[in-house]
PDB file of N, CA and C in Angstrom:
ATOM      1  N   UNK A   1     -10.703 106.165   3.423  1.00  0.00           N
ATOM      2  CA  UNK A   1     -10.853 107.460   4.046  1.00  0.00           C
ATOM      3  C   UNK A   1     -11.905 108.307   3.330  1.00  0.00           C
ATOM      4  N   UNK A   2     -11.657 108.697   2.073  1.00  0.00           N
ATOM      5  CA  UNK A   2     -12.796 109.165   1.316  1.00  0.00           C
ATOM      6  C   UNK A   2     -14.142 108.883   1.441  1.00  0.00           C
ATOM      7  N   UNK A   3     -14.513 107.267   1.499  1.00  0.00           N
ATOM      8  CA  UNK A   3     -15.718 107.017   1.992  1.00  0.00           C
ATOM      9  C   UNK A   3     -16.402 107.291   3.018  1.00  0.00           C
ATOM     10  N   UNK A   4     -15.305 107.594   4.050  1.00  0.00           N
ATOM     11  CA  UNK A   4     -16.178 107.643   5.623  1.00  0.00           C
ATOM     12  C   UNK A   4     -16.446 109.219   5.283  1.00  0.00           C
ATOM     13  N   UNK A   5     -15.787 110.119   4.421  1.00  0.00           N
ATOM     14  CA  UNK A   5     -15.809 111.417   4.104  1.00  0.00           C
ATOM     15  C   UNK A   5     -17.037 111.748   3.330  1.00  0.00           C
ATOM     16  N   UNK A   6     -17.350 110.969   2.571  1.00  0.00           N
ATOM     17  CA  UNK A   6     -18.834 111.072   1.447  1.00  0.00           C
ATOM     18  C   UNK A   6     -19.916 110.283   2.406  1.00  0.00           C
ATOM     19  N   UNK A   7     -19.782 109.337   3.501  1.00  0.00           N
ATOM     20  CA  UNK A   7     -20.740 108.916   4.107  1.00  0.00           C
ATOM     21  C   UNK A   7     -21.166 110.113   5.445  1.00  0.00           C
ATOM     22  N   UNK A   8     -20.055 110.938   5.937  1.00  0.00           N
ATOM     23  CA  UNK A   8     -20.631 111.746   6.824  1.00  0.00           C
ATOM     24  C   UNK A   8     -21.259 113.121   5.658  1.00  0.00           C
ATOM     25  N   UNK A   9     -20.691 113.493   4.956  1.00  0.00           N
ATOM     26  CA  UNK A   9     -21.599 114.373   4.215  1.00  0.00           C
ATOM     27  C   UNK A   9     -23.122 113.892   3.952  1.00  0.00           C
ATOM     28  N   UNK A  10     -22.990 112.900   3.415  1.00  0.00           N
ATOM     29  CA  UNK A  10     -24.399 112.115   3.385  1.00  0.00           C
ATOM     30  C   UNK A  10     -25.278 112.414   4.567  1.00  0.00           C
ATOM     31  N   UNK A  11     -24.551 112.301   5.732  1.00  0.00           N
ATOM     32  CA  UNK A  11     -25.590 112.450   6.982  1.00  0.00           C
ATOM     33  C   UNK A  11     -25.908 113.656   7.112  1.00  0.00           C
ATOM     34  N   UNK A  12     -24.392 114.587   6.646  1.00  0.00           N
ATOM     35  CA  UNK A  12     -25.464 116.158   7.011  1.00  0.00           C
ATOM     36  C   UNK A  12     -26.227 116.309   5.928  1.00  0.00           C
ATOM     37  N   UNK A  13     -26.391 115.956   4.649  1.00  0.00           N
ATOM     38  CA  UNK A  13     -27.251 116.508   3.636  1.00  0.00           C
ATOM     39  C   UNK A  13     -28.649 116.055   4.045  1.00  0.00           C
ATOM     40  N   UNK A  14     -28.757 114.517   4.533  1.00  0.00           N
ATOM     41  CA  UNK A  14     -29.913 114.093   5.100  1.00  0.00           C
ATOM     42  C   UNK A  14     -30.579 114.574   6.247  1.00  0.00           C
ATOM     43  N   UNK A  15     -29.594 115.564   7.102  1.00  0.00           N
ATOM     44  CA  UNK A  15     -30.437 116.260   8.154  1.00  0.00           C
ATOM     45  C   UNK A  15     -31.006 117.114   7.262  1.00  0.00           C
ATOM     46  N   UNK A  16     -30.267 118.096   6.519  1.00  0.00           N
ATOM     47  CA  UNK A  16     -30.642 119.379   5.956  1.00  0.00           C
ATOM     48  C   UNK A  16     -32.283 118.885   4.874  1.00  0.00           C
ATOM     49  N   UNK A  17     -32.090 117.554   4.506  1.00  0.00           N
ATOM     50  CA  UNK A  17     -33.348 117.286   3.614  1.00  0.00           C
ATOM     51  C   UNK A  17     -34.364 116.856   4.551  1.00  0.00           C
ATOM     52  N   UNK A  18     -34.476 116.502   5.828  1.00  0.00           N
ATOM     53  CA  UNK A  18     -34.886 115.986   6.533  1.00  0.00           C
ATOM     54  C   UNK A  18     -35.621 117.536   7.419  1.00  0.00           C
ATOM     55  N   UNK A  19     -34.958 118.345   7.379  1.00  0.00           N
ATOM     56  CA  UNK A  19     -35.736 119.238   7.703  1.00  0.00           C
ATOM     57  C   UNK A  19     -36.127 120.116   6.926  1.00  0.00           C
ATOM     58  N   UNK A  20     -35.530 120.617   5.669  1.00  0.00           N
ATOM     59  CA  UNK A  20     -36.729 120.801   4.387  1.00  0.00           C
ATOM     60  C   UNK A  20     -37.870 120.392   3.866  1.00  0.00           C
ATOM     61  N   UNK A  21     -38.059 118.917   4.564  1.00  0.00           N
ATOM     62  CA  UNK A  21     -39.432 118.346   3.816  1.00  0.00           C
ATOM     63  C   UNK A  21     -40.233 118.570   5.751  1.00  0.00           C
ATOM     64  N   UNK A  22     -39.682 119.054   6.913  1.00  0.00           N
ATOM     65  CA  UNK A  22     -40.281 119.074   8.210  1.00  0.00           C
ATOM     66  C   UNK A  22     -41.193 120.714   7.851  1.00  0.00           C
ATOM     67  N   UNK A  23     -40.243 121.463   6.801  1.00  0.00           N
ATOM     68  CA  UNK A  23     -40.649 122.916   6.893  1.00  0.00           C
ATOM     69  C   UNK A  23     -41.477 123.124   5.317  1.00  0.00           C
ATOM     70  N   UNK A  24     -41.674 121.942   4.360  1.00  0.00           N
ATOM     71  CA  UNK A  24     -42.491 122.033   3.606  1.00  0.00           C
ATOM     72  C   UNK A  24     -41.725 122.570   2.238  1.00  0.00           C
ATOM     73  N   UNK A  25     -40.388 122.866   2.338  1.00  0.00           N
ATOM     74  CA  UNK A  25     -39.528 123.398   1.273  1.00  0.00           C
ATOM     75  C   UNK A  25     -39.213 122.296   0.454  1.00  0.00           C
ATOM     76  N   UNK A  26     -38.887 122.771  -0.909  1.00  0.00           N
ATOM     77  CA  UNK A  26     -38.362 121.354  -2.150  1.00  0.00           C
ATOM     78  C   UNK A  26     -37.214 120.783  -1.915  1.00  0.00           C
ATOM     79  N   UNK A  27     -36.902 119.654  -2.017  1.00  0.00           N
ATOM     80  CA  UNK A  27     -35.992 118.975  -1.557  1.00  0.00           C
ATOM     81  C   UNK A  27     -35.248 118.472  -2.363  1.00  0.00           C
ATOM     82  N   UNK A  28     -34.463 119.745  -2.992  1.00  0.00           N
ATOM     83  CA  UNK A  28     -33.656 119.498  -3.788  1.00  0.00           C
ATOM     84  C   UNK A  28     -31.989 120.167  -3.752  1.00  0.00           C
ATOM     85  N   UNK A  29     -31.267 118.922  -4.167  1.00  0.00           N
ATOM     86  CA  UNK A  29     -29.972 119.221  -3.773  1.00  0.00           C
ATOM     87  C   UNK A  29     -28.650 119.160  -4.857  1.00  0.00           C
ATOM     88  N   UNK A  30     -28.586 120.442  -4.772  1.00  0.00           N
ATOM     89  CA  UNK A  30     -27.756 121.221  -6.184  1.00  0.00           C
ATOM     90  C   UNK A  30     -26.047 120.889  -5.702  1.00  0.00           C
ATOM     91  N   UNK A  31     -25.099 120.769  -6.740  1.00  0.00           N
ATOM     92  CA  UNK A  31     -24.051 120.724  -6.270  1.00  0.00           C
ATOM     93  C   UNK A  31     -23.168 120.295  -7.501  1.00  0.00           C
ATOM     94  N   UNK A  32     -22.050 121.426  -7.690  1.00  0.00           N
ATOM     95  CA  UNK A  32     -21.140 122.136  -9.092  1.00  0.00           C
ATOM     96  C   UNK A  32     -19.653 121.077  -8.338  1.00  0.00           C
ATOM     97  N   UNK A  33     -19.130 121.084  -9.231  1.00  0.00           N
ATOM     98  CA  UNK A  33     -17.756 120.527  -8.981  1.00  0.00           C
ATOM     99  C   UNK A  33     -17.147 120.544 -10.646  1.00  0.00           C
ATOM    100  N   UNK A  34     -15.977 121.137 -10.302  1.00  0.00           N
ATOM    101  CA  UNK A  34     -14.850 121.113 -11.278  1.00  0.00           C
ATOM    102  C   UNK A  34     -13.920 119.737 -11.271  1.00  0.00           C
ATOM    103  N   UNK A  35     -13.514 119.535 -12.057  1.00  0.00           N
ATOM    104  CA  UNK A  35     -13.131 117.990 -12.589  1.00  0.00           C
ATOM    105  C   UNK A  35     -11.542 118.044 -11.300  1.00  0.00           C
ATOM    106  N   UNK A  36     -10.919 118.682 -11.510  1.00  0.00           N
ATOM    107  CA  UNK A  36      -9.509 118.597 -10.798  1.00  0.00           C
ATOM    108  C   UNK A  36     -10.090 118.437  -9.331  1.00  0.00           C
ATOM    109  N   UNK A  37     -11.068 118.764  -9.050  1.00  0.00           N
ATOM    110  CA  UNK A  37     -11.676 118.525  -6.967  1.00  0.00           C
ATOM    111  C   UNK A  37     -12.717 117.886  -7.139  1.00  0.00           C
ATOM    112  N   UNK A  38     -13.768 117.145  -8.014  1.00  0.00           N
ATOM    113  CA  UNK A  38     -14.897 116.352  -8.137  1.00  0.00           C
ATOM    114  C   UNK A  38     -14.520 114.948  -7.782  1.00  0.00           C
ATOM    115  N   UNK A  39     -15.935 114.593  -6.501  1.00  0.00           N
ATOM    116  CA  UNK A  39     -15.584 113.378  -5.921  1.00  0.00           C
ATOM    117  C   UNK A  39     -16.058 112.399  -7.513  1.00  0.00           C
ATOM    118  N   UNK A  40     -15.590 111.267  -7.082  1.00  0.00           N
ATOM    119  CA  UNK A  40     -15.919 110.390  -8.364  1.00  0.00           C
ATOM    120  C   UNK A  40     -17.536 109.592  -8.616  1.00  0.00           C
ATOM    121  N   UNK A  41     -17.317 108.921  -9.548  1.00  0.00           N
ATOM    122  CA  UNK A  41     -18.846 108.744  -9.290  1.00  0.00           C
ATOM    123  C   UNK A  41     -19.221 107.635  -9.020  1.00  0.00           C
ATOM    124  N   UNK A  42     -18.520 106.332  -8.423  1.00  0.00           N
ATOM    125  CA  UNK A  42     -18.733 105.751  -7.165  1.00  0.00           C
ATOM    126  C   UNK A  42     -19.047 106.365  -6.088  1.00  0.00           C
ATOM    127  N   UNK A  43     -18.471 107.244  -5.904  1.00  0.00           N
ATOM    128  CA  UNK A  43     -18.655 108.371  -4.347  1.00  0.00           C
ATOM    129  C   UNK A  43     -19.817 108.891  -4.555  1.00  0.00           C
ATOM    130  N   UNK A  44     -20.158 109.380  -5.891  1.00  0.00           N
ATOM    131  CA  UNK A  44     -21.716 109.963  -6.127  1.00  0.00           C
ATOM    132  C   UNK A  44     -22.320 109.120  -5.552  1.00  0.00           C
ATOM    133  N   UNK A  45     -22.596 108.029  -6.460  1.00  0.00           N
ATOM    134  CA  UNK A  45     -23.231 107.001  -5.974  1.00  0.00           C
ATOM    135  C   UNK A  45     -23.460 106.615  -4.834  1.00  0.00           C
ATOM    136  N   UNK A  46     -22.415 106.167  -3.872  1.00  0.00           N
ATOM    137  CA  UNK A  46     -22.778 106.081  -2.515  1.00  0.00           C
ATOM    138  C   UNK A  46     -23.503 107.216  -1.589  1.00  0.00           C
ATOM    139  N   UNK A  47     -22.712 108.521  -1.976  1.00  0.00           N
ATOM    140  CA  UNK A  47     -23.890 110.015  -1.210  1.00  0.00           C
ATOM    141  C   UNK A  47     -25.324 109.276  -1.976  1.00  0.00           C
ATOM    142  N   UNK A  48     -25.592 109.183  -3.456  1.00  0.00           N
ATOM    143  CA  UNK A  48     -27.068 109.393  -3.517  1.00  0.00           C
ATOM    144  C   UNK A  48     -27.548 108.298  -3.085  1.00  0.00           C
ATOM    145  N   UNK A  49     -26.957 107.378  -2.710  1.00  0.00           N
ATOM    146  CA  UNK A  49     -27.869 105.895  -1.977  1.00  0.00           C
ATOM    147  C   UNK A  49     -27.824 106.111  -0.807  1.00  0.00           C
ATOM    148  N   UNK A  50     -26.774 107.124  -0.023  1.00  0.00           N
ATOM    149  CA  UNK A  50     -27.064 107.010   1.215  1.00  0.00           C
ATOM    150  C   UNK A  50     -28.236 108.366   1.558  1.00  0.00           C
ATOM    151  N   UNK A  51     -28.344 109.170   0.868  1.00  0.00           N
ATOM    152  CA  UNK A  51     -29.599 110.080   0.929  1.00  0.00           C
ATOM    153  C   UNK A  51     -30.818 109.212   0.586  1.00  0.00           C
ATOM    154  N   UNK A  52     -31.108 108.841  -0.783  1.00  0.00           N
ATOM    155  CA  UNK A  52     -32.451 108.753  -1.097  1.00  0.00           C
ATOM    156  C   UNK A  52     -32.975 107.825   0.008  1.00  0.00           C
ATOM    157  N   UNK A  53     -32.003 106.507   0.586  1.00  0.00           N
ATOM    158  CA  UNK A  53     -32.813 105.627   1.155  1.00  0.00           C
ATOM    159  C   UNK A  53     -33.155 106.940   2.582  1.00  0.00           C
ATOM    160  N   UNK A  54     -32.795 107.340   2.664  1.00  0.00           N
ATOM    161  CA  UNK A  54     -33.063 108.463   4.300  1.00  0.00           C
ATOM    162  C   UNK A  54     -34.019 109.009   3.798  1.00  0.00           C
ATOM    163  N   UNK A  55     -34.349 109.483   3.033  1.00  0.00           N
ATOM    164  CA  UNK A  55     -35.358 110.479   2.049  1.00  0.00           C
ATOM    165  C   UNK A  55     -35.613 110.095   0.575  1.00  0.00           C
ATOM    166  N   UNK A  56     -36.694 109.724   0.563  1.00  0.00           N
ATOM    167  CA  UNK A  56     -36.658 108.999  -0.799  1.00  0.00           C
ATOM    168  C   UNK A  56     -36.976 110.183  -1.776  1.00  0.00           C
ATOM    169  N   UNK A  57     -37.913 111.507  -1.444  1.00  0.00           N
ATOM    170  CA  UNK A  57     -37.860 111.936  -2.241  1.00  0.00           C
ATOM    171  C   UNK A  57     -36.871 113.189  -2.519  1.00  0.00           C
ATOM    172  N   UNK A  58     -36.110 112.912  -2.424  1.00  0.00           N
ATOM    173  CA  UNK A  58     -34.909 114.374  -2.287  1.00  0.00           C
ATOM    174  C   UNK A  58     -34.419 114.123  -4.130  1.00  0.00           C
ATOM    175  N   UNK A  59     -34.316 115.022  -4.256  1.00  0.00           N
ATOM    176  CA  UNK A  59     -34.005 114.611  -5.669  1.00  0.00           C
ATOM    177  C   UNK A  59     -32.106 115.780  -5.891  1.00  0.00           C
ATOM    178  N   UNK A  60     -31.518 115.180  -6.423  1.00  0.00           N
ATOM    179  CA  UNK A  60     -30.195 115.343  -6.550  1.00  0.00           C
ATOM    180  C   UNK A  60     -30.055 116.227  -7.957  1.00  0.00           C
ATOM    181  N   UNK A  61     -29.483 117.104  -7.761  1.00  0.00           N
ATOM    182  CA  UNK A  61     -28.776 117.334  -9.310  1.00  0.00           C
ATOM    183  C   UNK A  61     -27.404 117.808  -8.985  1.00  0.00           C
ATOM    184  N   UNK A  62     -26.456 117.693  -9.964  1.00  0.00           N
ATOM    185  CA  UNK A  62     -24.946 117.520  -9.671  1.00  0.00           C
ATOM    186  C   UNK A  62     -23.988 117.715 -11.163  1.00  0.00           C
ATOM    187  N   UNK A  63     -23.803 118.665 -11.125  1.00  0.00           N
ATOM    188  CA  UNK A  63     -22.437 119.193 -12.372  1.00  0.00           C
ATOM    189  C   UNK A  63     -21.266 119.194 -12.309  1.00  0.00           C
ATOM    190  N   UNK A  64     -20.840 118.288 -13.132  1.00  0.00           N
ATOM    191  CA  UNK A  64     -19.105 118.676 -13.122  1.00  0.00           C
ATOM    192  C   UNK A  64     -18.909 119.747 -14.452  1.00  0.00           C
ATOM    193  N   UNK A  65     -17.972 120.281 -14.430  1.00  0.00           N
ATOM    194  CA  UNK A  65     -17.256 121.124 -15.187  1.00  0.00           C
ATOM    195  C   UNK A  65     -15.901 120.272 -15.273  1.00  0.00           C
TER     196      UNK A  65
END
């Protein structure tokens, strides 16, 4: 369940980067998470493989607390 949950986020982040690089803006994608609600980082992993291959240059940054 989680996965199909981090794979549709994936798709909206890839519209949203997909039309940041249409409007010439940096394509970069920020995102905080506290440890008790932070997806894991297999799940990272799969969002950032399923972005970069859509957009190779989107570049990710990502904090847990």
């Amino acid at each position: 369940m989680r996965q199909i949950e981090i794979s549709k986020l994936a798709k909206e982040l890839v519209g949203i980067a997909e039309y940041a690089r249409m409007e010439g803006l940096p394509l970069i994608i920020a995102g905080e998470s506290w440890r008790s609600t932070s997806i894991s980082a297999p799940e990272f992993e799969l969002l950032k493989r399923e972005l970069t291959v859509a957009v190779p240059d989107v570049k990710l940054l990502y904090t847990v607390r």
